[in-house]
PDB file of N, CA and C in Angstrom:
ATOM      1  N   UNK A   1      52.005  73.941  19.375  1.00  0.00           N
ATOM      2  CA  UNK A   1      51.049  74.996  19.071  1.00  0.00           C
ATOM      3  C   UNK A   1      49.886  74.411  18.276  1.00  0.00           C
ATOM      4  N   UNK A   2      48.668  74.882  18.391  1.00  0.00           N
ATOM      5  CA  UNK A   2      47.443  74.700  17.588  1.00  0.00           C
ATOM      6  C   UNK A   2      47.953  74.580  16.261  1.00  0.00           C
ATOM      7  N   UNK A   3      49.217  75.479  15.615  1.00  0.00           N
ATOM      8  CA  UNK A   3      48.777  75.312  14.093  1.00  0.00           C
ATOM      9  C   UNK A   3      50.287  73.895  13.835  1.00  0.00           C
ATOM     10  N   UNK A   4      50.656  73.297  14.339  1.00  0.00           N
ATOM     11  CA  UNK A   4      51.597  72.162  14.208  1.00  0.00           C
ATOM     12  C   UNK A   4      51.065  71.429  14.629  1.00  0.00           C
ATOM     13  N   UNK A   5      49.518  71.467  15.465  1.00  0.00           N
ATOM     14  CA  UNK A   5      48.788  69.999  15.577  1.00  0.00           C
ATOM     15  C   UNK A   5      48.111  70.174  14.367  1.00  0.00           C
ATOM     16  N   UNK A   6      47.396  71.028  13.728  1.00  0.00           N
ATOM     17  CA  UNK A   6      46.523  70.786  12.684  1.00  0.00           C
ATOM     18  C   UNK A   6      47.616  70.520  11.812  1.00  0.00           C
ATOM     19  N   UNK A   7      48.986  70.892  11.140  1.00  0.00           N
ATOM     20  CA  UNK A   7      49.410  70.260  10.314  1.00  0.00           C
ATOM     21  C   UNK A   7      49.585  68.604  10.499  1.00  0.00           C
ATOM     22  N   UNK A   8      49.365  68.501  11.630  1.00  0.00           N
ATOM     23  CA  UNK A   8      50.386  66.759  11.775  1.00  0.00           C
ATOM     24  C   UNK A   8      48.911  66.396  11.633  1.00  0.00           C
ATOM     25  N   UNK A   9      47.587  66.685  11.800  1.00  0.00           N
ATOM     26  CA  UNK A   9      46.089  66.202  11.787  1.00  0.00           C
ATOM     27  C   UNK A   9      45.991  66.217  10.102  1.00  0.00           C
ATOM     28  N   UNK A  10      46.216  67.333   9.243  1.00  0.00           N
ATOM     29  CA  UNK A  10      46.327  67.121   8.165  1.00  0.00           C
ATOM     30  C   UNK A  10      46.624  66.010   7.371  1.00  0.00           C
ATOM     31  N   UNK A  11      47.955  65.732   7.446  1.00  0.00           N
ATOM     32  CA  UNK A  11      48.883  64.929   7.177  1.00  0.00           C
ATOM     33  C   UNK A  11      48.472  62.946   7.476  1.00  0.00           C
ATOM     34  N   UNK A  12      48.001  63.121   9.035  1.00  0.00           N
ATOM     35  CA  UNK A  12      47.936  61.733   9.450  1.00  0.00           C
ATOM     36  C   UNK A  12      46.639  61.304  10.228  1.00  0.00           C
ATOM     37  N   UNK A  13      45.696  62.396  10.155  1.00  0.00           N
ATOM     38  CA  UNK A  13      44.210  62.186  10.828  1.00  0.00           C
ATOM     39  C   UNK A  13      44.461  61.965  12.073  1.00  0.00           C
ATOM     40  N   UNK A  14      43.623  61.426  12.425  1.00  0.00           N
ATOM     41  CA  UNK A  14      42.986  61.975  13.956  1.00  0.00           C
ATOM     42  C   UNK A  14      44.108  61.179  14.955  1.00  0.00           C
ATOM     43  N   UNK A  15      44.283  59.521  14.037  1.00  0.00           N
ATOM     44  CA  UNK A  15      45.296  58.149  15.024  1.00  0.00           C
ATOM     45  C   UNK A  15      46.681  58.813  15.410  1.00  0.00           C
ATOM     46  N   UNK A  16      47.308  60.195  15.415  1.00  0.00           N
ATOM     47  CA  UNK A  16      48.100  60.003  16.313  1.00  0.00           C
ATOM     48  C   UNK A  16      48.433  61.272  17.205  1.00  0.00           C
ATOM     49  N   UNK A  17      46.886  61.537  17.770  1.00  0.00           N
ATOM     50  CA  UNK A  17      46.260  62.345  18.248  1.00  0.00           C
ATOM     51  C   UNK A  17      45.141  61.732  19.529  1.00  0.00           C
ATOM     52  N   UNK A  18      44.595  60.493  19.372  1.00  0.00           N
ATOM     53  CA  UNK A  18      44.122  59.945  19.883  1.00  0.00           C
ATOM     54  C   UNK A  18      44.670  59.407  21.309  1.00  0.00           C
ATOM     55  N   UNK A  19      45.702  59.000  21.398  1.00  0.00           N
ATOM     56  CA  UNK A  19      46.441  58.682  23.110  1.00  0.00           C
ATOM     57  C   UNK A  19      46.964  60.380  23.773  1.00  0.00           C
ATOM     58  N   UNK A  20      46.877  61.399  23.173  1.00  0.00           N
ATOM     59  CA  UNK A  20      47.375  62.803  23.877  1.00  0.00           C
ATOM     60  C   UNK A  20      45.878  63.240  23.877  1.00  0.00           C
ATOM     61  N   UNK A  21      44.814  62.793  23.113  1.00  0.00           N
ATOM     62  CA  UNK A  21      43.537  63.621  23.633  1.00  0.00           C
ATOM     63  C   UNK A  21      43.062  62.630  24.891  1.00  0.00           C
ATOM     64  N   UNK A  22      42.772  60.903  24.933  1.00  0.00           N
ATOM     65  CA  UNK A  22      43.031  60.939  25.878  1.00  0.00           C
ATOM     66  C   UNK A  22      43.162  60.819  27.172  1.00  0.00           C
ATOM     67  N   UNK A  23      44.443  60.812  27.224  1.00  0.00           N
ATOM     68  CA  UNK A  23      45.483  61.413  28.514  1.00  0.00           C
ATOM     69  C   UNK A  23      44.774  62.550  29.267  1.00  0.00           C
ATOM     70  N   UNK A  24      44.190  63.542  28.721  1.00  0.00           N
ATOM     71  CA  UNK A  24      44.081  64.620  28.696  1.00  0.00           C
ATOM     72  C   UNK A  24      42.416  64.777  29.028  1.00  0.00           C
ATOM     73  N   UNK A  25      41.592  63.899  29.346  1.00  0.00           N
ATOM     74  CA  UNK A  25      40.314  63.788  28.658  1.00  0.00           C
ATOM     75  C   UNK A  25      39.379  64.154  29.616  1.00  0.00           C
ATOM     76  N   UNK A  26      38.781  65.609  30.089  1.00  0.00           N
ATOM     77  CA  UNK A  26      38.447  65.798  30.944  1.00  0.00           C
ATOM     78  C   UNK A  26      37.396  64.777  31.996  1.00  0.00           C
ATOM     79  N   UNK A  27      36.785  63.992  30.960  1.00  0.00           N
ATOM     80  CA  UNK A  27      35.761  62.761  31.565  1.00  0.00           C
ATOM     81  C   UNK A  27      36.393  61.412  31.768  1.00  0.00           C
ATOM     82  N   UNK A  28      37.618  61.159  31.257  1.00  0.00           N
ATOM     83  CA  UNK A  28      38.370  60.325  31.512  1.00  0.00           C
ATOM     84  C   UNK A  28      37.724  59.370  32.967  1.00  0.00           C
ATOM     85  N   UNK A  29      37.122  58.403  32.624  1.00  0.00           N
ATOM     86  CA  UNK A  29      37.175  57.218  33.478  1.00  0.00           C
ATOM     87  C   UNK A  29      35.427  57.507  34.836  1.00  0.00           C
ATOM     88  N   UNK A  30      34.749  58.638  34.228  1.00  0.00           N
ATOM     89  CA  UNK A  30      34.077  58.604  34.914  1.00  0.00           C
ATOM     90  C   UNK A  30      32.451  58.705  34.629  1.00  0.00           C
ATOM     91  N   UNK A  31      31.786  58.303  35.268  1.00  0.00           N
ATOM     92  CA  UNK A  31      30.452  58.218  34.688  1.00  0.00           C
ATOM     93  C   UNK A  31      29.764  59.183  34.057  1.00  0.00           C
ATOM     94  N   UNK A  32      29.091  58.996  32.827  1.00  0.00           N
ATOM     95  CA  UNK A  32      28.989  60.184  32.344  1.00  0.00           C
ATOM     96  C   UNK A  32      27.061  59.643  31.581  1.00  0.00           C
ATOM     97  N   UNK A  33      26.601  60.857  30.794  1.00  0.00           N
ATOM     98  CA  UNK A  33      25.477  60.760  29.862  1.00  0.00           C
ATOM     99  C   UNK A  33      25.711  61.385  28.827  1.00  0.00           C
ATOM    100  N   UNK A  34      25.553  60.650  27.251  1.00  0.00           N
ATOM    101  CA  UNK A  34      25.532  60.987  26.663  1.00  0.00           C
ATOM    102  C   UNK A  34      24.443  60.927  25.936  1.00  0.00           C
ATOM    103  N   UNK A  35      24.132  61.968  25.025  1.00  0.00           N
ATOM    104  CA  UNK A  35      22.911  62.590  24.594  1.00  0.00           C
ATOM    105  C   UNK A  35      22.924  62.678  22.820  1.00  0.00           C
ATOM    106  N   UNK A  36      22.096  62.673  21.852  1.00  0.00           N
ATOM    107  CA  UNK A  36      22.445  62.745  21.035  1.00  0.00           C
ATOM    108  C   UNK A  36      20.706  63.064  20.208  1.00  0.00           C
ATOM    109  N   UNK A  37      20.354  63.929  19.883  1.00  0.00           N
ATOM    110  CA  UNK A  37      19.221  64.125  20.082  1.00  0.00           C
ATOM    111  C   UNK A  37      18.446  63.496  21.041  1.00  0.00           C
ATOM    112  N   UNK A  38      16.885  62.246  20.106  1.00  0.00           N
ATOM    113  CA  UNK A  38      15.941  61.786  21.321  1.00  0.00           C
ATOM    114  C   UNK A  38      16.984  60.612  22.316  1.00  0.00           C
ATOM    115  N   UNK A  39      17.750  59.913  21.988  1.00  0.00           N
ATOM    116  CA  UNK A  39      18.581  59.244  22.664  1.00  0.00           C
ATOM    117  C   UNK A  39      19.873  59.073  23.630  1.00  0.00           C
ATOM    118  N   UNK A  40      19.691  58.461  25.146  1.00  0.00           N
ATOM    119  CA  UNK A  40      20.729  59.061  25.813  1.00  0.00           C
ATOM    120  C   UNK A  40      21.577  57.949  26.324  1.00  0.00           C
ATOM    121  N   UNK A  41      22.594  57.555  25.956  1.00  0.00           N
ATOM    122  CA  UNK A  41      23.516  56.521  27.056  1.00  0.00           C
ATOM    123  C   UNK A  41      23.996  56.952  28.002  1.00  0.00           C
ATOM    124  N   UNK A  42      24.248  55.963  28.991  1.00  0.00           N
ATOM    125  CA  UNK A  42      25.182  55.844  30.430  1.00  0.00           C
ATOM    126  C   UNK A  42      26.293  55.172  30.178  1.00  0.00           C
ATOM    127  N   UNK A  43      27.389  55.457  30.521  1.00  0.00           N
ATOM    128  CA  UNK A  43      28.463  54.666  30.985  1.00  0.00           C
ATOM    129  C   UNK A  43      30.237  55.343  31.361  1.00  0.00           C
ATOM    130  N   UNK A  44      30.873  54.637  31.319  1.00  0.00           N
ATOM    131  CA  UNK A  44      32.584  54.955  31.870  1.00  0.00           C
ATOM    132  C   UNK A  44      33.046  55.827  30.672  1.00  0.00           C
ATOM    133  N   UNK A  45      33.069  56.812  30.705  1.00  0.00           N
ATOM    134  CA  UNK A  45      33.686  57.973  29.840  1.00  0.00           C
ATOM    135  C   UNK A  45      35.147  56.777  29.709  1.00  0.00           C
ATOM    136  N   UNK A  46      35.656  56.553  28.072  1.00  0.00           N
ATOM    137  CA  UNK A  46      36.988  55.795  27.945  1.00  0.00           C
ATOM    138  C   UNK A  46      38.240  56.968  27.025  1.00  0.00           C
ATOM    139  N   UNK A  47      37.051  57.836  26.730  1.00  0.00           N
ATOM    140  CA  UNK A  47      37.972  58.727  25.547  1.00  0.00           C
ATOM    141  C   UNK A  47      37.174  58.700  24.255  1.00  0.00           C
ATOM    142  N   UNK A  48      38.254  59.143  23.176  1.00  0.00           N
ATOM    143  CA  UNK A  48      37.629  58.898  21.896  1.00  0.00           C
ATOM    144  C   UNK A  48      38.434  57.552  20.953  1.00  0.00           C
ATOM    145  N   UNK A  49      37.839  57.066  19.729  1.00  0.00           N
ATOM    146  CA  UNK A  49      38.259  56.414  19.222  1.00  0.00           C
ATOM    147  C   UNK A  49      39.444  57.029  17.662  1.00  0.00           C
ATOM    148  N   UNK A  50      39.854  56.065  16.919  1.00  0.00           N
ATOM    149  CA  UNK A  50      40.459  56.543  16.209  1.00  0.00           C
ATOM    150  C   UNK A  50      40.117  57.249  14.879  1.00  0.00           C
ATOM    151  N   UNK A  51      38.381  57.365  15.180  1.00  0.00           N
ATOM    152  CA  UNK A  51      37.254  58.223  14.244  1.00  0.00           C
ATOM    153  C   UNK A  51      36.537  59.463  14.384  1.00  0.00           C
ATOM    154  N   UNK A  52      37.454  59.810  16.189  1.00  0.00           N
ATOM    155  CA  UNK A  52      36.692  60.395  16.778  1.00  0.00           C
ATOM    156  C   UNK A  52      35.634  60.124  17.491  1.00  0.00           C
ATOM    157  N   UNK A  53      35.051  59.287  17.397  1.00  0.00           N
ATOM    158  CA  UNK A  53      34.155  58.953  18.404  1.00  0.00           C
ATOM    159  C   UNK A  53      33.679  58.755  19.877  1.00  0.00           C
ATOM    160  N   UNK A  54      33.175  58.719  20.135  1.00  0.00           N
ATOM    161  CA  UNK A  54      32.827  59.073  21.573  1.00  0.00           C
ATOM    162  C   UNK A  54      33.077  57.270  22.389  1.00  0.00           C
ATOM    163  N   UNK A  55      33.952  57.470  23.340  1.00  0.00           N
ATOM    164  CA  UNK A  55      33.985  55.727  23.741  1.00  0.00           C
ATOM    165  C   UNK A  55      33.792  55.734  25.123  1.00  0.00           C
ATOM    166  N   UNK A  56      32.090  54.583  25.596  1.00  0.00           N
ATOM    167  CA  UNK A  56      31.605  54.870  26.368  1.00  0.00           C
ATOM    168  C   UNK A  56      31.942  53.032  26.532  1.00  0.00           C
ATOM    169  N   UNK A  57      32.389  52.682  28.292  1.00  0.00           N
ATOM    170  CA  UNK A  57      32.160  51.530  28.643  1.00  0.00           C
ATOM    171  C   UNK A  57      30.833  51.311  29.256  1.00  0.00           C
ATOM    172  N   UNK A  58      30.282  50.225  28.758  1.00  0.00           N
ATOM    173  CA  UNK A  58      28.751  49.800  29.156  1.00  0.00           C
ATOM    174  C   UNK A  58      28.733  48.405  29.263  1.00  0.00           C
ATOM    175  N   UNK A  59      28.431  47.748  30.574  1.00  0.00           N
ATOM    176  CA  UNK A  59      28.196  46.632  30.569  1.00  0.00           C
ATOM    177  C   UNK A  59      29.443  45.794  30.066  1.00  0.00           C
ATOM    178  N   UNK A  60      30.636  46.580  30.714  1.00  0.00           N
ATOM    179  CA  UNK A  60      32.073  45.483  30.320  1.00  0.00           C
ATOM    180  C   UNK A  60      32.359  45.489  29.010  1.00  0.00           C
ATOM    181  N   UNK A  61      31.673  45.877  27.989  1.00  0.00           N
ATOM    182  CA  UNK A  61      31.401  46.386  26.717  1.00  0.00           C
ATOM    183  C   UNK A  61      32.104  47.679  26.420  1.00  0.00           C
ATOM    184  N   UNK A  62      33.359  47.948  25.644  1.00  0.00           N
ATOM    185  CA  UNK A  62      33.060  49.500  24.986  1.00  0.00           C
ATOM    186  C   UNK A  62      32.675  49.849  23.355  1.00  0.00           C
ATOM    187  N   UNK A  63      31.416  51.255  23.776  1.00  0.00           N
ATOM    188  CA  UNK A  63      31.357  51.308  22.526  1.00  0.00           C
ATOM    189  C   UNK A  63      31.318  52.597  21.539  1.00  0.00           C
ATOM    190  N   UNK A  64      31.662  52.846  20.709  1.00  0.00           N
ATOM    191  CA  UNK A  64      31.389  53.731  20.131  1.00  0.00           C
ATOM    192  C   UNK A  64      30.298  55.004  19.761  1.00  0.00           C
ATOM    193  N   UNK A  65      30.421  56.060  19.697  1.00  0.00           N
ATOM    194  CA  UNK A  65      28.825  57.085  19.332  1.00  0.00           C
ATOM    195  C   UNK A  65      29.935  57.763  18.818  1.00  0.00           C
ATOM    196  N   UNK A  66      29.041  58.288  17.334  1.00  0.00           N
ATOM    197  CA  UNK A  66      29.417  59.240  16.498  1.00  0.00           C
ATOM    198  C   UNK A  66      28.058  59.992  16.317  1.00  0.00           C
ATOM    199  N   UNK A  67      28.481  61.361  15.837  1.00  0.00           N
ATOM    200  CA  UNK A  67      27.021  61.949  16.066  1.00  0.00           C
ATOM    201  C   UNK A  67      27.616  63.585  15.310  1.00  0.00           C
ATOM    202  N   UNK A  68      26.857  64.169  14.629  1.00  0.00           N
ATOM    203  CA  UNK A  68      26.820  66.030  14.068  1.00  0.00           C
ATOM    204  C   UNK A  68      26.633  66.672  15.229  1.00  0.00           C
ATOM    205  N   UNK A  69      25.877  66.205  16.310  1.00  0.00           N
ATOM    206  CA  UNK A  69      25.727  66.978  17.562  1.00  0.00           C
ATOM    207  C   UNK A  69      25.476  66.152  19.234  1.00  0.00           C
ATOM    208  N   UNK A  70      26.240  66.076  19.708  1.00  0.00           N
ATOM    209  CA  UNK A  70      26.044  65.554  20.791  1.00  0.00           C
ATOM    210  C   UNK A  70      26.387  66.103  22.153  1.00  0.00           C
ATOM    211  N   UNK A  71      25.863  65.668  22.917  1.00  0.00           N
ATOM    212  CA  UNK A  71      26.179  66.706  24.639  1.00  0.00           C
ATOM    213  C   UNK A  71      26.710  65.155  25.324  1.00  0.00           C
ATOM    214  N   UNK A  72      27.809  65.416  26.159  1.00  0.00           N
ATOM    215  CA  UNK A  72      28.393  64.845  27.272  1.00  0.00           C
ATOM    216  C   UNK A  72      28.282  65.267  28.253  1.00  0.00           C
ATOM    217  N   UNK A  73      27.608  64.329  29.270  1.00  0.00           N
ATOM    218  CA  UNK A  73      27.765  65.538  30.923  1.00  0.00           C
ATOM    219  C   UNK A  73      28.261  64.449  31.548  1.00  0.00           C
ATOM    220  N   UNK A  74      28.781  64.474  32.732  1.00  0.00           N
ATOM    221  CA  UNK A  74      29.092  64.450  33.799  1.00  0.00           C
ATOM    222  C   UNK A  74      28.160  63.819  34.799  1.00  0.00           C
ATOM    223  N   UNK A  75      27.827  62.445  35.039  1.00  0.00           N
ATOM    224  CA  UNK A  75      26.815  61.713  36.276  1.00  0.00           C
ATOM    225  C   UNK A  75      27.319  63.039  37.364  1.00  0.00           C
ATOM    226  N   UNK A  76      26.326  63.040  38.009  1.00  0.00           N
ATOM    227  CA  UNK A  76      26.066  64.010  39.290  1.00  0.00           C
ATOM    228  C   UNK A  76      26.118  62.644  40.703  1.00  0.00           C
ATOM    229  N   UNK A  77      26.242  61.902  40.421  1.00  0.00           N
ATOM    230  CA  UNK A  77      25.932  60.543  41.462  1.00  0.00           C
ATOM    231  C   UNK A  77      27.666  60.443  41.300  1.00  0.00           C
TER     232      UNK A  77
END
């Protein structure tokens, strides 16, 4: 239930929460844009990190975006 994940999030932050979000990750593995005000990346939707962060593969590279507001979409290609 929602309120036995927020206790175990309480307790132990986001790291053991991170392989069930994800599993689960609706963009999981596919090209995506991310946006973050004036600035936008491309790359392999990987999930999030253990900060939350947004983990985008680029150039064989993965990397991190943290952000107060950001949009994820979905490549249309």
């Amino acid at each position: 239930s929602l309120a036995q994940r927020l206790a175990v999030y309480q307790v132990s932050g986001l790291a053991t929460m991170v392989e069930q979000w994800n599993n689960v990750n609706a963009f999981g593995n596919d090209m995506v844009t991310l946006s973050t005000g004036m600035r936008t990346w491309r790359g392999v939707c990987e999930g999030i990190d253990i900060q939350g962060g947004i983990v985008l593969r680029q150039d064989g590279e993965l990397k991190s975006y943290y952000g107060g507001e950001i949009s994820l979409r979905k490549d249309s290609v």
